[in-house]
N, C-alpha and C. Protein backbone atom coordinates (compact mmCIF):
# COMPACT_ATOMS: atom_id res chain seq x y z
N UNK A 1 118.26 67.06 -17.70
CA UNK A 1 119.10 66.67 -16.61
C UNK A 1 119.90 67.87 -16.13
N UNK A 2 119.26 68.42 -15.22
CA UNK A 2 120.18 70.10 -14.82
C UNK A 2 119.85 70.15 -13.56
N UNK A 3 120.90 70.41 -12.93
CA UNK A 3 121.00 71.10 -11.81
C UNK A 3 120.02 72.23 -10.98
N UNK A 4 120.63 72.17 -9.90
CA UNK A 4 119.40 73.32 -9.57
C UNK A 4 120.12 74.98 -10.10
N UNK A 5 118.91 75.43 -10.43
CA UNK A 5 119.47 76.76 -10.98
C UNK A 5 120.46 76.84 -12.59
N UNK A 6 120.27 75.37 -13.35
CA UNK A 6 120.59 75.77 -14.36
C UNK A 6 119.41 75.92 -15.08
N UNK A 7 119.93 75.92 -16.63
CA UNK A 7 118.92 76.03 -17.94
C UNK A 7 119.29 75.94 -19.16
N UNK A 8 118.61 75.55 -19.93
CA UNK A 8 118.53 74.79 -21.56
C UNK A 8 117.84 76.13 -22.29
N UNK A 9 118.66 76.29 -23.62
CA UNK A 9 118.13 76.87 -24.57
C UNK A 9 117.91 75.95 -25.88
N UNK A 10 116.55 76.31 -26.22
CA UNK A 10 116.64 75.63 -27.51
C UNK A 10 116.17 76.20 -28.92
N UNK A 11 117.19 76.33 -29.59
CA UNK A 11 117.34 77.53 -30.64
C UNK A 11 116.36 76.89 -32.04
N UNK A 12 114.90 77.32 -32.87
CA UNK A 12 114.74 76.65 -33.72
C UNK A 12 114.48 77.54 -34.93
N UNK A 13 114.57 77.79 -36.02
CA UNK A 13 114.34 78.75 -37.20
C UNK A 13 112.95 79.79 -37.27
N UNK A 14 111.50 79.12 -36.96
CA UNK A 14 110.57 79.97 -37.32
C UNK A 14 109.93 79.91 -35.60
N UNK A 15 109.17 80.37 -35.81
CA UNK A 15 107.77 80.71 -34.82
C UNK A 15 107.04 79.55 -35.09
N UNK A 16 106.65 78.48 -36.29
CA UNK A 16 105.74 77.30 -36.11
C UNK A 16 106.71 76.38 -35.23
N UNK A 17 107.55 76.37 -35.37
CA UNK A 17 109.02 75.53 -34.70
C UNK A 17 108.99 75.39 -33.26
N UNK A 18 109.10 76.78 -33.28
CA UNK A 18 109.30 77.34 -31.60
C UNK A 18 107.72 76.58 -30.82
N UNK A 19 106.93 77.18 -31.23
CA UNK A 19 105.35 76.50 -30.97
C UNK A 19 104.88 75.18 -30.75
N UNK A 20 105.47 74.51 -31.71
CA UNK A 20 105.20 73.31 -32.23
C UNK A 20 106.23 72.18 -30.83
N UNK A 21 107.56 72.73 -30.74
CA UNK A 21 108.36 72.03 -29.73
C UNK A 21 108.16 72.29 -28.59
N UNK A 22 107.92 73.24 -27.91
CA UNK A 22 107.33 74.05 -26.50
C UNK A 22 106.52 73.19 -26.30
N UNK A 23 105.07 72.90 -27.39
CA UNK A 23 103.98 72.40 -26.82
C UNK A 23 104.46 70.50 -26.79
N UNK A 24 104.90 70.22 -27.61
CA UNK A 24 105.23 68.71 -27.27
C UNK A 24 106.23 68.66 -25.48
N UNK A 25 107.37 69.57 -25.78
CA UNK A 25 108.28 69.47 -24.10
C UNK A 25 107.06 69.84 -23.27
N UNK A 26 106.21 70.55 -23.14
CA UNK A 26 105.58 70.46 -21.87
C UNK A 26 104.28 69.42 -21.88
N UNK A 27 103.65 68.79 -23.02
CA UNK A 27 102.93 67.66 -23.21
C UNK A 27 103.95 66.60 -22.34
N UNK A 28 105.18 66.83 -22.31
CA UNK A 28 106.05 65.61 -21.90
C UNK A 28 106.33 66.19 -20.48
N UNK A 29 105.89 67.23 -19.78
CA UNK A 29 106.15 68.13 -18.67
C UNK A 29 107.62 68.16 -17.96
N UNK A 30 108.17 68.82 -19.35
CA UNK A 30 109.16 69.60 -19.15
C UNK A 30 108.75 71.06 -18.67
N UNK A 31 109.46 71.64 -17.74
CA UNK A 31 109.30 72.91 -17.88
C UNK A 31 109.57 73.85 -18.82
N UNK A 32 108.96 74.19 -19.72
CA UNK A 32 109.43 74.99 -20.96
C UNK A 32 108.69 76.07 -21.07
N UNK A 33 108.83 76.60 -21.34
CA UNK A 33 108.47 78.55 -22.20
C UNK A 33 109.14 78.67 -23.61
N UNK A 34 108.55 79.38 -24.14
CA UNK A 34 109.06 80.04 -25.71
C UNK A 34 108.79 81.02 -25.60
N UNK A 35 110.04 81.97 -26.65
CA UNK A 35 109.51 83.21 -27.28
C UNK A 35 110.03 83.67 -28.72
N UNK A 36 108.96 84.01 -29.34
CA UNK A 36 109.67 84.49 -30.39
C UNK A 36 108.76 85.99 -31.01
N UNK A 37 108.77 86.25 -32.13
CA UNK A 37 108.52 87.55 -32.66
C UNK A 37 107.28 87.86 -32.90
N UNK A 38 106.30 87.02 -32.49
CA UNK A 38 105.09 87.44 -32.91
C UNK A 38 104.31 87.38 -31.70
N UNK A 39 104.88 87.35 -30.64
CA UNK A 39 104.47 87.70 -28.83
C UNK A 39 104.52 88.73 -29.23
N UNK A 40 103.62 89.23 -28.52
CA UNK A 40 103.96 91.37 -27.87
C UNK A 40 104.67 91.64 -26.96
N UNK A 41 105.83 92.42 -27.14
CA UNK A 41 106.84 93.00 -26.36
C UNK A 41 106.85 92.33 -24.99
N UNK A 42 105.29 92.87 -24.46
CA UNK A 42 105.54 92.51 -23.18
C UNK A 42 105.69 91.17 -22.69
N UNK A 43 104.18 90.52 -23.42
CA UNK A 43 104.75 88.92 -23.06
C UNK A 43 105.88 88.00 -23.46
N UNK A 44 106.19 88.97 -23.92
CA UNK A 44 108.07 88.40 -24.11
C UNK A 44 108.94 88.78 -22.89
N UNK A 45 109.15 89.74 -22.86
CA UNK A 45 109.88 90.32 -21.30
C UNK A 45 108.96 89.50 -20.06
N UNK A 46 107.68 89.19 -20.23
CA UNK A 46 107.21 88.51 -18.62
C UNK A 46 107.73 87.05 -18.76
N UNK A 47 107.61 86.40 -19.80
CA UNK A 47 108.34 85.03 -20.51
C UNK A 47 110.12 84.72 -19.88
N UNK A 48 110.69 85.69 -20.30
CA UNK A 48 112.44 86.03 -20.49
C UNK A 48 112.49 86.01 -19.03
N UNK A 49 111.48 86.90 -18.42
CA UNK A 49 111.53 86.94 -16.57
C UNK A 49 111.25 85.80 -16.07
N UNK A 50 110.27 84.96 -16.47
CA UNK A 50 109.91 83.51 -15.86
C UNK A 50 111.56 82.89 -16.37
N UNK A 51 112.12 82.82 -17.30
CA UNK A 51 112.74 81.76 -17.97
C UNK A 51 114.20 82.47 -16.83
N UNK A 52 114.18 83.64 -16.49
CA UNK A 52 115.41 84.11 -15.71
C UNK A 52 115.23 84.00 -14.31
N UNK A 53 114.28 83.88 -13.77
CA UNK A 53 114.13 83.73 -12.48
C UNK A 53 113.58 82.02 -12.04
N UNK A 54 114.19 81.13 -12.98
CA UNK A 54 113.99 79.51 -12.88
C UNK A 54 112.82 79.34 -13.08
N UNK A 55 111.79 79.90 -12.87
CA UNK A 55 110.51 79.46 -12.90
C UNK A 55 110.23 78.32 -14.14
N UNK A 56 110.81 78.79 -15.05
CA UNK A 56 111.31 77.90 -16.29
C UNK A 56 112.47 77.27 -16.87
N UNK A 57 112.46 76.57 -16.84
CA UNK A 57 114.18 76.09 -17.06
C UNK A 57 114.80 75.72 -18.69
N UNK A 58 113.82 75.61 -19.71
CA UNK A 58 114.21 74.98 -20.88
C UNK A 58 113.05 76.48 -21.49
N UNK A 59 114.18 77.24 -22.56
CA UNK A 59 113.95 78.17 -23.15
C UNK A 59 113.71 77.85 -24.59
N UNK A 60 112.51 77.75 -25.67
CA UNK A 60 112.49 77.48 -26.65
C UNK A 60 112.50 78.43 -27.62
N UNK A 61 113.42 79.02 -28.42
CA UNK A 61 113.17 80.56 -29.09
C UNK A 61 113.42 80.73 -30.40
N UNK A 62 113.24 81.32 -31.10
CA UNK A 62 114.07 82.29 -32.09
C UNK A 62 115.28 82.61 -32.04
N UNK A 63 115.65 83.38 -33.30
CA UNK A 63 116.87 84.16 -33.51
C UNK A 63 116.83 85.56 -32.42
N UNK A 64 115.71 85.68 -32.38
CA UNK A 64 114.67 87.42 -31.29
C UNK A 64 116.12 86.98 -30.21
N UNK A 65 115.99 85.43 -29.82
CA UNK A 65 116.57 85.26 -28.55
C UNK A 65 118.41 85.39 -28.19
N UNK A 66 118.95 85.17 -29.44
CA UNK A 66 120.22 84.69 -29.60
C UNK A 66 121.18 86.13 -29.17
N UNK A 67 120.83 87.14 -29.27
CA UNK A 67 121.55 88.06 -29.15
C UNK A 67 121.14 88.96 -27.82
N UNK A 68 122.34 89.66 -27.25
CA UNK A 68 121.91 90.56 -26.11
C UNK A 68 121.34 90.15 -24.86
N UNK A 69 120.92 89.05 -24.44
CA UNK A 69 120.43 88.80 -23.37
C UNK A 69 120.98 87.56 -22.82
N UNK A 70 121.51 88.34 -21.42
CA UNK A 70 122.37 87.45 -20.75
C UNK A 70 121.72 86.87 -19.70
N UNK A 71 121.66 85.25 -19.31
CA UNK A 71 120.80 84.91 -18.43
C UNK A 71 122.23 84.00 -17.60
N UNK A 72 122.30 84.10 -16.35
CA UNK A 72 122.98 83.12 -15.26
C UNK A 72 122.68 81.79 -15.98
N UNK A 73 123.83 80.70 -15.77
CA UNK A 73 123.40 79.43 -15.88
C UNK A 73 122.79 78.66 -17.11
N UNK A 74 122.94 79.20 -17.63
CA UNK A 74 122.82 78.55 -19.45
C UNK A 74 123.56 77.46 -19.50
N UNK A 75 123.27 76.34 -18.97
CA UNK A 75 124.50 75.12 -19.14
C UNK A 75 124.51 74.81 -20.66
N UNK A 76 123.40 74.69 -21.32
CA UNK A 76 122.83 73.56 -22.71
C UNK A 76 122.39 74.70 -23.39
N UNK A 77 123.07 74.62 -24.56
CA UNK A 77 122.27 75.80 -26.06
C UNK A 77 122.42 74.45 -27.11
N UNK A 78 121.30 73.99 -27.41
CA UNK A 78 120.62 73.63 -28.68
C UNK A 78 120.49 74.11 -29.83
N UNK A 79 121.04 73.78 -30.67
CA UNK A 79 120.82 74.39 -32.42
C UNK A 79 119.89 73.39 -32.55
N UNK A 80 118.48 73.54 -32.57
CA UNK A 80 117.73 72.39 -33.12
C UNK A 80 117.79 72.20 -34.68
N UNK A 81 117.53 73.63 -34.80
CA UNK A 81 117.56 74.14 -36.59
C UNK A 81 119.35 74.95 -36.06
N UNK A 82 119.63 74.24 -37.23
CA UNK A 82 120.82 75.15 -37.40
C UNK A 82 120.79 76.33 -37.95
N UNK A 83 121.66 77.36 -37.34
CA UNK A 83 121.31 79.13 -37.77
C UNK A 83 121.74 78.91 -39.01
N UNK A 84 121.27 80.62 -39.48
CA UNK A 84 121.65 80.51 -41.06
C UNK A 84 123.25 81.18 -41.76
N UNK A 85 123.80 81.52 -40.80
CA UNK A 85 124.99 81.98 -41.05
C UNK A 85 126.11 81.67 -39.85
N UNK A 86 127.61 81.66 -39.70
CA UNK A 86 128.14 81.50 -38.97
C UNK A 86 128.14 82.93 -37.72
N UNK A 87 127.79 84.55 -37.96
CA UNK A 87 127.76 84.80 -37.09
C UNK A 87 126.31 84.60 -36.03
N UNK A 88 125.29 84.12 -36.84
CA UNK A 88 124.36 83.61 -35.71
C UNK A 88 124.31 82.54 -34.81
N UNK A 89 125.28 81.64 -35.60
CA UNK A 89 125.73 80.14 -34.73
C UNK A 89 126.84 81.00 -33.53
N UNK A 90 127.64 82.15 -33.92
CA UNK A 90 128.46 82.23 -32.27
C UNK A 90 127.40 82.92 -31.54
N UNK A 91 126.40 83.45 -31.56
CA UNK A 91 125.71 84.17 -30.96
C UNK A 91 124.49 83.63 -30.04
N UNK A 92 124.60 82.49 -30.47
CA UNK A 92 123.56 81.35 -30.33
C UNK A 92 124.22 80.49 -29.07
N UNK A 93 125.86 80.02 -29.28
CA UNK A 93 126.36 79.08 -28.68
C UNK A 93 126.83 80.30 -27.82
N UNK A 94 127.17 80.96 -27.52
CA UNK A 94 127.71 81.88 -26.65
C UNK A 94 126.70 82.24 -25.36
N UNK A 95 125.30 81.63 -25.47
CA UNK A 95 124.48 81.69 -24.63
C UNK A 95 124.90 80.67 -23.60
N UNK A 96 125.60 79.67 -23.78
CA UNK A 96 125.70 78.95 -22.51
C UNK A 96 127.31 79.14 -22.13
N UNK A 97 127.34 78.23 -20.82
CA UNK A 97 128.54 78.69 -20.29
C UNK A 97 129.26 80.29 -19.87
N UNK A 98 128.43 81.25 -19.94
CA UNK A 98 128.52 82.86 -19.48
C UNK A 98 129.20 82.77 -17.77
N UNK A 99 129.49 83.90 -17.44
CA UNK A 99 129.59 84.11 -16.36
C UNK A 99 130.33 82.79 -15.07
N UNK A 100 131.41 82.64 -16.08
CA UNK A 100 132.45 81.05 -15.47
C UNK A 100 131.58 80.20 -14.81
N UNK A 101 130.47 79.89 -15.73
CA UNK A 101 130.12 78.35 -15.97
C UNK A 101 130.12 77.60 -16.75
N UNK A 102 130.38 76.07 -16.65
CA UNK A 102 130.33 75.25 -17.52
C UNK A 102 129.59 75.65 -18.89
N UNK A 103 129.64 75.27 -20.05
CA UNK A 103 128.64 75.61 -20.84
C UNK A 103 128.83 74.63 -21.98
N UNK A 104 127.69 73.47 -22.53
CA UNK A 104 127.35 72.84 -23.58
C UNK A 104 126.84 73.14 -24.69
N UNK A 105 127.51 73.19 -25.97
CA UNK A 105 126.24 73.62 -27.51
C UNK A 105 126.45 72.11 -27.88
N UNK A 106 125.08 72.04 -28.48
CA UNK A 106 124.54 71.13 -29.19
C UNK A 106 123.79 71.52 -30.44
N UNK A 107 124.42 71.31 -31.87
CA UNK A 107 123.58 71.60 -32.62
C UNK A 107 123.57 69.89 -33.98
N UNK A 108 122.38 70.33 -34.32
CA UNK A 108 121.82 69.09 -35.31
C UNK A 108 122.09 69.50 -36.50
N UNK A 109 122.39 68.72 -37.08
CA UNK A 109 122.98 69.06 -38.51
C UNK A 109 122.17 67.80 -39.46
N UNK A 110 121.57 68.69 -40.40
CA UNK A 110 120.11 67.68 -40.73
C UNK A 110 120.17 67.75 -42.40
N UNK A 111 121.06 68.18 -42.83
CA UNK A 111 121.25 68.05 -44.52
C UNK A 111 122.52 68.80 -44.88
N UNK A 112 122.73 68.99 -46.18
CA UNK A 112 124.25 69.19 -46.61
C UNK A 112 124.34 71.12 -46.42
N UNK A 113 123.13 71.79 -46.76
CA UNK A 113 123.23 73.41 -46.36
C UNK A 113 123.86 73.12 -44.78
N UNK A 114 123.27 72.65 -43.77
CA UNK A 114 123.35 72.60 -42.25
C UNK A 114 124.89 72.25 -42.09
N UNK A 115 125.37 71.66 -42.96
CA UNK A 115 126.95 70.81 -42.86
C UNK A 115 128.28 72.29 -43.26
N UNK A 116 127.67 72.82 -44.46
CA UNK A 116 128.26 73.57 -45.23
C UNK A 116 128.41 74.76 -43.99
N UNK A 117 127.06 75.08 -43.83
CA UNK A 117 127.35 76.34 -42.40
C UNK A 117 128.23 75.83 -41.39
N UNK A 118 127.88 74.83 -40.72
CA UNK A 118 128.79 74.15 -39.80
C UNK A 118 130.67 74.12 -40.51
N UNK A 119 130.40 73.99 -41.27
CA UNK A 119 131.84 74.27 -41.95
C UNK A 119 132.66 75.71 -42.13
N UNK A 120 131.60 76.40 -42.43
CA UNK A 120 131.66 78.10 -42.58
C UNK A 120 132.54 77.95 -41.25
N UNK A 121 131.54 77.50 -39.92
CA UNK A 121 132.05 78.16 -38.75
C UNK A 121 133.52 77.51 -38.00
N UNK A 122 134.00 76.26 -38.48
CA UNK A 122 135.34 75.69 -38.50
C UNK A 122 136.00 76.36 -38.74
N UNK A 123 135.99 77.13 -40.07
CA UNK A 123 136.93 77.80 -40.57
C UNK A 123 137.08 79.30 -40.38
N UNK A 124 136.13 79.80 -40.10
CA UNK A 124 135.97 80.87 -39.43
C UNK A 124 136.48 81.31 -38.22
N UNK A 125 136.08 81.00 -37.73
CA UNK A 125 136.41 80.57 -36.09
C UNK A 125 137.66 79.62 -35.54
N UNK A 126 138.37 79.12 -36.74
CA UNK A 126 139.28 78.48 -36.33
C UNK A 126 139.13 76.97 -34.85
N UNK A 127 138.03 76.71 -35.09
CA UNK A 127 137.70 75.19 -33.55
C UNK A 127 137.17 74.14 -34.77
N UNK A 128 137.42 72.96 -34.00
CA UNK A 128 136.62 72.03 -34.18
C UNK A 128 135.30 71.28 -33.63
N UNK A 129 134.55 71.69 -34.31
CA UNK A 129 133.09 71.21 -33.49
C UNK A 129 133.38 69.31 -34.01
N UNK A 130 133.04 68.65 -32.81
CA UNK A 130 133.44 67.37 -32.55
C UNK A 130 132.01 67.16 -32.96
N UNK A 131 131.41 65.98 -33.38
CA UNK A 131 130.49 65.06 -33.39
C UNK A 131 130.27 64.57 -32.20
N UNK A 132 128.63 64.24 -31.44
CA UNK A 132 128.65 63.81 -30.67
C UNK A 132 128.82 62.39 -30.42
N UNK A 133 129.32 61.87 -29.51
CA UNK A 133 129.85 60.39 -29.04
C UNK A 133 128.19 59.73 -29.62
N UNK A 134 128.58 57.97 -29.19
CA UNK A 134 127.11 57.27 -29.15
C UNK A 134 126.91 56.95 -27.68
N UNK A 135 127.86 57.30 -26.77
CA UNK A 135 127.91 56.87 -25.71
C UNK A 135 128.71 58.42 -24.76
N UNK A 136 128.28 58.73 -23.81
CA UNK A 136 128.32 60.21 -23.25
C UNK A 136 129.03 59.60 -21.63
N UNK A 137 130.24 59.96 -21.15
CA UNK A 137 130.00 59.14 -19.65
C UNK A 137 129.66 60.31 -19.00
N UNK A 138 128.75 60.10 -18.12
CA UNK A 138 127.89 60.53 -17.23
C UNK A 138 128.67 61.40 -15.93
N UNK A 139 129.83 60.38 -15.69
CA UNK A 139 130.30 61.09 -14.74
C UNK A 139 131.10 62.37 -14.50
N UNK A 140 131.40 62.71 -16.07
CA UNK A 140 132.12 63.93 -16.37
C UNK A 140 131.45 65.25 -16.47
N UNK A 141 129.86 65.05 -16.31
CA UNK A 141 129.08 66.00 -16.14
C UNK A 141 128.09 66.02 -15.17
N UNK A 142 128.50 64.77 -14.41
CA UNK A 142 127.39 64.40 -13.16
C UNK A 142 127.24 65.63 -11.86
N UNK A 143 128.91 66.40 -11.84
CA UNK A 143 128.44 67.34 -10.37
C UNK A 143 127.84 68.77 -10.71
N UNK A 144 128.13 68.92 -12.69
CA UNK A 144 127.47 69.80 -12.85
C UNK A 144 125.73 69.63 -13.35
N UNK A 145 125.17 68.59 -13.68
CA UNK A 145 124.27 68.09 -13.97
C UNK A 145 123.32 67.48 -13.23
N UNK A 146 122.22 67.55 -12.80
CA UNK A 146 121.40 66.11 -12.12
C UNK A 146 119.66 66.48 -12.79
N UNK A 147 118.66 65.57 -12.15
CA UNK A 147 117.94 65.68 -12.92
C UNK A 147 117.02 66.93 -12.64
N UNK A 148 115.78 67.13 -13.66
CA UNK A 148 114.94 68.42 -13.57
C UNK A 148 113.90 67.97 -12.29
């Protein structure tokens, strides 16, 4: 659900991950691309260019992705897999909301290691990462949001 000219990152631990979710979101024809470390250079940079110039809107990656590269419009960063330390979780969530826009992290927290990091970064960082609602109202993200 994004706007025109936004985009979704979705952060997952390995390369079978990254692969494995890409090909189900676009089985479901999402627009999606991946990249991670076992592309060659280049088809990573022609990838990063599709995923920066909209052509693609939902980015599925690696850790390769989390650092250094700044893209316009990152509304949504996904921790699918939660990173493995707290400075890869700010590096990760710091992808959306750049350049005074809105910006959403979402990460899944899927056993007690995933909880413990998530805790690392409370205390670290001094915030509280909230749990998500069961119920989201719509209208508080409706003028920045609409569908793909």
């Amino acid at each position: 659900m994004l706007g025109c000219g936004s985009t979704v990152v979705i952060f997952v631990r390995s390369v079978q991950r990254c692969g494995a979710l890409h090909t189900l979101l676009s089985e479901q024809n999402f627009p999606s691309i991946a990249i991670h470390r076992n592309m060659p250079q280049e088809e990573r940079l022609a990838r990063y260019q599709q995923f920066k110039d909209f052509q693609k809107r939902i980015l599925v990656a690696t850790n390769l992705f989390g650092r250094g590269m700044d893209i316009e419009r990152v509304n949504i960063v996904f921790n699918y897999d939660m990173p493995e330390d707290s400075d890869t979780y700010l590096h990760r969530v710091a992808r959306a909301g750049r350049f005074g826009t809105k910006g959403l992290a979402i990460t899944f927290v899927s056993d007690e290691n995933d909880a413990k990091i998530l805790n690392d970064v409370q205390d670290r960082f001094d915030v509280n990462v909230t749990e998500l609602p069961a119920e989201i109202e719509v209208a508080s993200y409706s003028k920045h949001f609409s569908t793909f």
